[in-house]
PDB file of N, CA and C in Angstrom:
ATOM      1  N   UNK A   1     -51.138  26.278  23.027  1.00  0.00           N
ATOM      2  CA  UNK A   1     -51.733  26.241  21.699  1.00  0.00           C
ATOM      3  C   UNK A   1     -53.238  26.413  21.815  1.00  0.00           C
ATOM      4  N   UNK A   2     -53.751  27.368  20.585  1.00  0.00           N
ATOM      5  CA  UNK A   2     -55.232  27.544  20.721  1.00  0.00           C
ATOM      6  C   UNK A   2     -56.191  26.850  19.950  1.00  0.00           C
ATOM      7  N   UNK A   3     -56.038  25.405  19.644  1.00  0.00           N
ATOM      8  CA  UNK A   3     -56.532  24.968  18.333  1.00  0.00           C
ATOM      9  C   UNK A   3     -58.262  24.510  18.847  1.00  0.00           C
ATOM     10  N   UNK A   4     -59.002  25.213  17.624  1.00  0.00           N
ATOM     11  CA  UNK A   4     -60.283  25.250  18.106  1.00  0.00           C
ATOM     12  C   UNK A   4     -61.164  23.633  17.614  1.00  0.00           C
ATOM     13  N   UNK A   5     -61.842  23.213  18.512  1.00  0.00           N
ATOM     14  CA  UNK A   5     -62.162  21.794  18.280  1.00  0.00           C
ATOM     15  C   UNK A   5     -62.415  21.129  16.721  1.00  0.00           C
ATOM     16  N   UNK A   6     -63.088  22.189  15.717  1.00  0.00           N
ATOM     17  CA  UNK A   6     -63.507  21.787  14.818  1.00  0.00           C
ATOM     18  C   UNK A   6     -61.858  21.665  13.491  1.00  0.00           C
ATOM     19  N   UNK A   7     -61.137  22.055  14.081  1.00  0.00           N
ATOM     20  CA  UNK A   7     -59.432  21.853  13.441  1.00  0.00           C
ATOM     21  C   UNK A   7     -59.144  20.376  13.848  1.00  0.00           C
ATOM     22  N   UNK A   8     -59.958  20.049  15.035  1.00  0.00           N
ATOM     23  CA  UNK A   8     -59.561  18.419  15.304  1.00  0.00           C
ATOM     24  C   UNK A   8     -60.392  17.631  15.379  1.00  0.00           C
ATOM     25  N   UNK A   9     -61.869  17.867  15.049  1.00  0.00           N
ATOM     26  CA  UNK A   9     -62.309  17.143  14.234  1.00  0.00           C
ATOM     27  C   UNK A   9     -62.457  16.929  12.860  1.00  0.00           C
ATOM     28  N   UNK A  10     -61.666  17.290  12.344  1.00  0.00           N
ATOM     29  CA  UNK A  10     -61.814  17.549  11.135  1.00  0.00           C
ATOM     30  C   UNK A  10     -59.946  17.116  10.366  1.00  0.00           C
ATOM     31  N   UNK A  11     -59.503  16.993  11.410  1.00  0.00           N
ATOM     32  CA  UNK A  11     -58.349  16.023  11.436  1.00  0.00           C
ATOM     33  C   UNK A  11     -58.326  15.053  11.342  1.00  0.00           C
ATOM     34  N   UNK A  12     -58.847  13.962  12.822  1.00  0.00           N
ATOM     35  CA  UNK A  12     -59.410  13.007  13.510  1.00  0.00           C
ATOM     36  C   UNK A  12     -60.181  12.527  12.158  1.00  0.00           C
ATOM     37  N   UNK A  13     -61.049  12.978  11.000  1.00  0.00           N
ATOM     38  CA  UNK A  13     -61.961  12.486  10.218  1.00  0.00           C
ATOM     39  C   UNK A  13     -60.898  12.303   9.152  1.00  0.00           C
ATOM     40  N   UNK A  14     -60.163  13.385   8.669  1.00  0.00           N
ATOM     41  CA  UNK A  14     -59.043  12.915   7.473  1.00  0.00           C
ATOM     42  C   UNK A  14     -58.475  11.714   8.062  1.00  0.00           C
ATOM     43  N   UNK A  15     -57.827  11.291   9.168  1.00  0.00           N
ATOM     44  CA  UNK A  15     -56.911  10.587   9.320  1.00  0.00           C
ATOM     45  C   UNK A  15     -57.879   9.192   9.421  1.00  0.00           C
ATOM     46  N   UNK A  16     -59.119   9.233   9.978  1.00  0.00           N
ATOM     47  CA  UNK A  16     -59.664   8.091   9.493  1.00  0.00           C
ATOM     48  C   UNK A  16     -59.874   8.076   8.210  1.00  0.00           C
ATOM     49  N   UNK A  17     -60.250   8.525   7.832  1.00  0.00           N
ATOM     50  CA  UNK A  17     -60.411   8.434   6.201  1.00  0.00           C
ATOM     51  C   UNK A  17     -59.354   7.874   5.124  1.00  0.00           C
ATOM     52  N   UNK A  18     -58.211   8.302   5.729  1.00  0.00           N
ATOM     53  CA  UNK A  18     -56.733   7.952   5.184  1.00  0.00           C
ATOM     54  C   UNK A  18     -56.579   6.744   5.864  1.00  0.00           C
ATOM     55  N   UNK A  19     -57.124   6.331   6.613  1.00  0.00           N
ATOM     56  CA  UNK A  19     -56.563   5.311   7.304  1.00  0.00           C
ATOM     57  C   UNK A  19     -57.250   4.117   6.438  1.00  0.00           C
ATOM     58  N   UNK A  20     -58.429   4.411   6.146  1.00  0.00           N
ATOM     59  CA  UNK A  20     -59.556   3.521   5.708  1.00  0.00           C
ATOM     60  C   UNK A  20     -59.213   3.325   4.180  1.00  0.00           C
ATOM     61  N   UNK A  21     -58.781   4.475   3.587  1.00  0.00           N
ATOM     62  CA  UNK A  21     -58.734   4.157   1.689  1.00  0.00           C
ATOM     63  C   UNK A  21     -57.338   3.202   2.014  1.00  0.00           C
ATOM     64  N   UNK A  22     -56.167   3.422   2.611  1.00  0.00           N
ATOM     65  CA  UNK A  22     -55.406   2.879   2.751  1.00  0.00           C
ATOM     66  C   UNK A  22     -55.717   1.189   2.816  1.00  0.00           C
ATOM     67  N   UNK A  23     -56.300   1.231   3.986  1.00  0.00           N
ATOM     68  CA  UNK A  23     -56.466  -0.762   4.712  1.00  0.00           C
ATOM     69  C   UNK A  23     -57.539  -0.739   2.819  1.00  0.00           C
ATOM     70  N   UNK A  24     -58.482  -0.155   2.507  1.00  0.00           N
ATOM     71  CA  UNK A  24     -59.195  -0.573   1.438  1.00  0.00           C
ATOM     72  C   UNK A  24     -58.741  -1.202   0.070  1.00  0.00           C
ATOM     73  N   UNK A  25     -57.235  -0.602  -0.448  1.00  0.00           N
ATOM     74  CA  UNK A  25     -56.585  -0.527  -1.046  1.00  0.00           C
ATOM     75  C   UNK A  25     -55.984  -1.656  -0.909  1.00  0.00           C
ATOM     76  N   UNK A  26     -55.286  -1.654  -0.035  1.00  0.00           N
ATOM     77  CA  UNK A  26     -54.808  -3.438   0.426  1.00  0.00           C
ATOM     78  C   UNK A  26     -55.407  -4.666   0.554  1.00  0.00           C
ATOM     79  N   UNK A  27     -56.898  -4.003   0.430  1.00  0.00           N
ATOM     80  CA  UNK A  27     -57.675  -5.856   0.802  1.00  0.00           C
ATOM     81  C   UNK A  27     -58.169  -5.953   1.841  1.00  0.00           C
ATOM     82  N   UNK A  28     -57.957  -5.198   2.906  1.00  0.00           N
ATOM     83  CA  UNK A  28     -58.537  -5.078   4.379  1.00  0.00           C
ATOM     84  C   UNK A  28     -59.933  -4.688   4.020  1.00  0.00           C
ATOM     85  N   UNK A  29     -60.901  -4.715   4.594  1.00  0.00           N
ATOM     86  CA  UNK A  29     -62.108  -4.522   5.173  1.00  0.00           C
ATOM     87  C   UNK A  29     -62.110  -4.002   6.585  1.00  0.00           C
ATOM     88  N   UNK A  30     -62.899  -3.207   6.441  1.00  0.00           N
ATOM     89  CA  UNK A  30     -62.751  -2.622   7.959  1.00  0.00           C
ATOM     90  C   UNK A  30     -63.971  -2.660   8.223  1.00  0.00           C
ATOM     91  N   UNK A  31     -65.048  -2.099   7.372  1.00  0.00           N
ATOM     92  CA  UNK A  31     -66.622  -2.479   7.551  1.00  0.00           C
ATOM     93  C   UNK A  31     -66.888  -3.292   6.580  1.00  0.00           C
ATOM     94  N   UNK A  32     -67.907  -4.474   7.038  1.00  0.00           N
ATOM     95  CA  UNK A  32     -68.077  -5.332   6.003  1.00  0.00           C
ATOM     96  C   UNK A  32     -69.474  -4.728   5.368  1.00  0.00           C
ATOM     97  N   UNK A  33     -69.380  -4.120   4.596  1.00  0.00           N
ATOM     98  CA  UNK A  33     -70.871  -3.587   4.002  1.00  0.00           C
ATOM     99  C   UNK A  33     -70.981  -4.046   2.178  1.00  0.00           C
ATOM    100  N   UNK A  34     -71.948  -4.311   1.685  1.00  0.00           N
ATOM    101  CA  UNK A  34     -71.852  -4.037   0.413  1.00  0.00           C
ATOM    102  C   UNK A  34     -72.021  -3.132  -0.497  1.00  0.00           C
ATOM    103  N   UNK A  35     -72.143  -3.145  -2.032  1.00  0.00           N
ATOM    104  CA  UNK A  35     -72.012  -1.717  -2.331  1.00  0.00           C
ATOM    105  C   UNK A  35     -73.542  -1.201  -2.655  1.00  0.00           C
ATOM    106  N   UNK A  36     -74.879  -2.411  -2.184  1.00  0.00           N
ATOM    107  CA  UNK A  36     -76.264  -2.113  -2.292  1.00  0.00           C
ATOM    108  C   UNK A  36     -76.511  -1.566  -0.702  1.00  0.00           C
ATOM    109  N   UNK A  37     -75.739  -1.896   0.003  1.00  0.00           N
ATOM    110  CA  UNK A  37     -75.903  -0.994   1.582  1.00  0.00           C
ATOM    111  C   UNK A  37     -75.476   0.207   1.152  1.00  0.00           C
ATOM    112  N   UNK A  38     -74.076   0.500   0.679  1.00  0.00           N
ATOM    113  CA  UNK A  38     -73.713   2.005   0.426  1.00  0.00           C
ATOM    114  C   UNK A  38     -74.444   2.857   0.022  1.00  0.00           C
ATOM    115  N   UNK A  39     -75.022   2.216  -1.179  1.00  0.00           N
ATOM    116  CA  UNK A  39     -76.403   3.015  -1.956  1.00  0.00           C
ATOM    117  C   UNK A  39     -77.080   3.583  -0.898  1.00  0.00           C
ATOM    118  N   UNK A  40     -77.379   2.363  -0.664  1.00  0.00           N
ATOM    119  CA  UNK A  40     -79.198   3.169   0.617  1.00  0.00           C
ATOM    120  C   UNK A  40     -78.367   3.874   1.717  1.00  0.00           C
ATOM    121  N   UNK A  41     -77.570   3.691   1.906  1.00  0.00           N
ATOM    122  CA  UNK A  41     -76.933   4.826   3.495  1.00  0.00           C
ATOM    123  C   UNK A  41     -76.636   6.047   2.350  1.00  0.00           C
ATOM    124  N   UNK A  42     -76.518   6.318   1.698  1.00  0.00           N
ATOM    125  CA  UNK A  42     -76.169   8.172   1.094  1.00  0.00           C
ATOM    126  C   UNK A  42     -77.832   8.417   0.360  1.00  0.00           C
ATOM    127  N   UNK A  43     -78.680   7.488  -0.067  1.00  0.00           N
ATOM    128  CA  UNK A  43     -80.383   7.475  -0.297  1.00  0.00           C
ATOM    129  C   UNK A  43     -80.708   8.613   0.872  1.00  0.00           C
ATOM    130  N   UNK A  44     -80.119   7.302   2.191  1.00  0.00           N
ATOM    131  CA  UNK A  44     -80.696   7.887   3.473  1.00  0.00           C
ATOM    132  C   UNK A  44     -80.181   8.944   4.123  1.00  0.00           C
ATOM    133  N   UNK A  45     -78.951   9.182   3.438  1.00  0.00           N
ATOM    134  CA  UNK A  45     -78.137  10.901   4.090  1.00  0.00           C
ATOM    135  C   UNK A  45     -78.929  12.087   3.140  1.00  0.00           C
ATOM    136  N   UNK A  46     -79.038  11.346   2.054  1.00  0.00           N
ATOM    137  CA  UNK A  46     -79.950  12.241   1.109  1.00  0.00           C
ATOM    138  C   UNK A  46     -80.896  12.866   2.133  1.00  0.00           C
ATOM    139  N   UNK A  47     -81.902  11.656   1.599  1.00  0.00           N
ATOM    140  CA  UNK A  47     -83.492  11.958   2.272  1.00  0.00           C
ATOM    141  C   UNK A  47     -83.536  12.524   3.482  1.00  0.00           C
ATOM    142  N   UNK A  48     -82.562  12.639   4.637  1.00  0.00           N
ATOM    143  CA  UNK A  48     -82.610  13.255   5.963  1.00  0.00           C
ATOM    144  C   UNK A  48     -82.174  14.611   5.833  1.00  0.00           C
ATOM    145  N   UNK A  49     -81.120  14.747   5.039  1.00  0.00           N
ATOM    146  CA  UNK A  49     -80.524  16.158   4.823  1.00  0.00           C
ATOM    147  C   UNK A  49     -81.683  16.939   3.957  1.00  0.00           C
ATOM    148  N   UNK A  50     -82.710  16.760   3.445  1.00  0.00           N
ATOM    149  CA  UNK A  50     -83.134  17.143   2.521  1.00  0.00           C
ATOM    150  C   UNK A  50     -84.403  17.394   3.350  1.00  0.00           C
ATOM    151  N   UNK A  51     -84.658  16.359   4.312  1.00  0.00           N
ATOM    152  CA  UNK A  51     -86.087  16.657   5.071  1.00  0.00           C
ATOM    153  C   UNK A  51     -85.992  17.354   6.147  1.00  0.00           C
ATOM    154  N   UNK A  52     -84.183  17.289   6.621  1.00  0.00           N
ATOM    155  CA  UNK A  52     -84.311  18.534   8.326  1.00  0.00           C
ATOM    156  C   UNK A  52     -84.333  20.056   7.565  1.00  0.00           C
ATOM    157  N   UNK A  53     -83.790  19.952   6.269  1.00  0.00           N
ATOM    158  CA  UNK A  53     -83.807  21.701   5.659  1.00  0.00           C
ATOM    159  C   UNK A  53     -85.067  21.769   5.065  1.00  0.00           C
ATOM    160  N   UNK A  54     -85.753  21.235   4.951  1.00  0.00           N
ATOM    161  CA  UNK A  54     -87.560  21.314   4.611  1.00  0.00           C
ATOM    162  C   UNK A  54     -87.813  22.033   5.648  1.00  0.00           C
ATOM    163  N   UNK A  55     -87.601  21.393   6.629  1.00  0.00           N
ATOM    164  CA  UNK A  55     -88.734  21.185   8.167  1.00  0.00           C
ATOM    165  C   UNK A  55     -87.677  22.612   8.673  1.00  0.00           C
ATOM    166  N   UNK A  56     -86.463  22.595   8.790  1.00  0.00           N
ATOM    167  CA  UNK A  56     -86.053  23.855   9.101  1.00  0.00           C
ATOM    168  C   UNK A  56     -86.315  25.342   8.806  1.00  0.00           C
ATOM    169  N   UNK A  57     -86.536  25.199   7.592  1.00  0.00           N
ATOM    170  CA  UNK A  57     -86.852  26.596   6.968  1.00  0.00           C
ATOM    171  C   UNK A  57     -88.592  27.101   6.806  1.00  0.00           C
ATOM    172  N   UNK A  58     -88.572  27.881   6.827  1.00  0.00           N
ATOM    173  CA  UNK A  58     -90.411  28.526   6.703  1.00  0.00           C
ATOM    174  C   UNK A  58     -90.715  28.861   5.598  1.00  0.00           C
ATOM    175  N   UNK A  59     -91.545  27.461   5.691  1.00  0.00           N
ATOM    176  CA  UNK A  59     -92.275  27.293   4.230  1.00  0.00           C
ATOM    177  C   UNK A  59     -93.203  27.972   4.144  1.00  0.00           C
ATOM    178  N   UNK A  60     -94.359  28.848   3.665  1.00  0.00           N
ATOM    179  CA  UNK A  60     -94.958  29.650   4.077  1.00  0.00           C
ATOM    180  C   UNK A  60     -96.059  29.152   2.833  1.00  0.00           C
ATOM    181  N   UNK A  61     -97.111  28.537   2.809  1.00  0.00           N
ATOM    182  CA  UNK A  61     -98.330  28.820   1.747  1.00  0.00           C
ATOM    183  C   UNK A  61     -98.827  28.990   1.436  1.00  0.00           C
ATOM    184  N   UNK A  62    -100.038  29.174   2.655  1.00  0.00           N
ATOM    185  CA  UNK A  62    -100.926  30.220   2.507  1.00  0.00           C
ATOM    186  C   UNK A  62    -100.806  31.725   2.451  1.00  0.00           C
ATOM    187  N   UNK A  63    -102.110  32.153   1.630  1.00  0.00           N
ATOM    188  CA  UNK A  63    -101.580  33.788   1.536  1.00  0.00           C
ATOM    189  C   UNK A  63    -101.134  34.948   2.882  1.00  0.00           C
ATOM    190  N   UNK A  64    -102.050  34.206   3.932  1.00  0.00           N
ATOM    191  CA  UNK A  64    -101.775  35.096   5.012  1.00  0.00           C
ATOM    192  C   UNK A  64    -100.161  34.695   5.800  1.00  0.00           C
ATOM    193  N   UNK A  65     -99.657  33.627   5.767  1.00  0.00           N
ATOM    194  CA  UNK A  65     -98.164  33.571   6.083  1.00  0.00           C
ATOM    195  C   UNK A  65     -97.447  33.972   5.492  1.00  0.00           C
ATOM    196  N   UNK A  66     -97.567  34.125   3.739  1.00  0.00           N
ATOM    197  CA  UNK A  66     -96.708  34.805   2.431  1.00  0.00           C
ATOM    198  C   UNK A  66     -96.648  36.363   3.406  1.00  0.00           C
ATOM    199  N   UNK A  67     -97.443  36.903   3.588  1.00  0.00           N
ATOM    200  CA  UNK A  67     -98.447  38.379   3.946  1.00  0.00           C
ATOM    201  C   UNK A  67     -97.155  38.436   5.760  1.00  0.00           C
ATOM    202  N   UNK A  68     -97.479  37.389   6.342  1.00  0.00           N
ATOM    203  CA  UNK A  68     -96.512  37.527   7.565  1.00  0.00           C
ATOM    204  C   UNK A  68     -95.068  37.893   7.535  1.00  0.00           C
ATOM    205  N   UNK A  69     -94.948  36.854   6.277  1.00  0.00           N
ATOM    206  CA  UNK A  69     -93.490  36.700   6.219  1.00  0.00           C
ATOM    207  C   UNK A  69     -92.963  38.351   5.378  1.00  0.00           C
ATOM    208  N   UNK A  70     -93.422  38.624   4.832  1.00  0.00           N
ATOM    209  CA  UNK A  70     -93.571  40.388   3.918  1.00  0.00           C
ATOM    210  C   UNK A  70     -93.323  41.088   4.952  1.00  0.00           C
ATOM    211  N   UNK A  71     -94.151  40.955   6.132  1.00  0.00           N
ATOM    212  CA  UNK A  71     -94.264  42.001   7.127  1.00  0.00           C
ATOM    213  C   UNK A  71     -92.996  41.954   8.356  1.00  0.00           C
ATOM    214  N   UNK A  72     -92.787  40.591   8.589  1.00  0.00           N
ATOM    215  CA  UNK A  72     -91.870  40.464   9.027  1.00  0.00           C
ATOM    216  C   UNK A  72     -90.050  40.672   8.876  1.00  0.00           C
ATOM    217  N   UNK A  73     -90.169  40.875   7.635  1.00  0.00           N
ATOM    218  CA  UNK A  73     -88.989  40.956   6.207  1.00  0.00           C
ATOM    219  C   UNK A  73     -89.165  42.723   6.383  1.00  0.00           C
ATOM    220  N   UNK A  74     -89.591  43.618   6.445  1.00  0.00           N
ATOM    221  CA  UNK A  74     -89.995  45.015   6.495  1.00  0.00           C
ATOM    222  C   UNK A  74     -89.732  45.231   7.988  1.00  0.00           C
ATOM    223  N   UNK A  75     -89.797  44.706   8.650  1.00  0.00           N
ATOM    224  CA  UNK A  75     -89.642  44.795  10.010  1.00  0.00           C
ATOM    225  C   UNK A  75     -88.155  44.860  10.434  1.00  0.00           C
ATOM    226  N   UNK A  76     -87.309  43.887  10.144  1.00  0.00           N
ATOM    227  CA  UNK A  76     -86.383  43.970   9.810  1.00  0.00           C
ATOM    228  C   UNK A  76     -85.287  44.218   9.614  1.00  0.00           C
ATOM    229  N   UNK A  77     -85.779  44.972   8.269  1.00  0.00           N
ATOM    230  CA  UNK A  77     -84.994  46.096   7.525  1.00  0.00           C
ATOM    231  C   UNK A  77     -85.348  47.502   7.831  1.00  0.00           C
TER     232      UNK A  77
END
């Protein structure tokens, strides 16, 4: 069988996931967190996801990088 890793991680994550609404549903706790922690952990998936694609991409502001990025875009193509 050729199953490529991201078919099993992505398994491995449903089946926790199913595993977890399940025990949740019943009364189990599996992490004891509250729902003012939950907040700030997706705040903080926010704010990170939002600051590595800032910092990833080329922001360009001044006129002579606008002017680079033109030339580079022509280059290119």
């Amino acid at each position: 069988m050729n199953i490529s890793k991201g078919t099993i991680i992505r398994t491995v994550l449903l089946a926790l996931a199913l595993i977890n609404q399940i025990l949740t549903a019943t009364g189990h706790s599996i992490i004891p967190i509250s729902d003012e922690q939950i907040t700030e952990f997706i705040s903080l998936g926010f704010t990170i996801a939002a600051s590595v694609v800032a910092w990833w991409k080329n922001n360009s502001f001044s006129e002579a990088a606008i002017k680079a990025d033109e030339y580079m875009k022509g280059i290119k193509e």
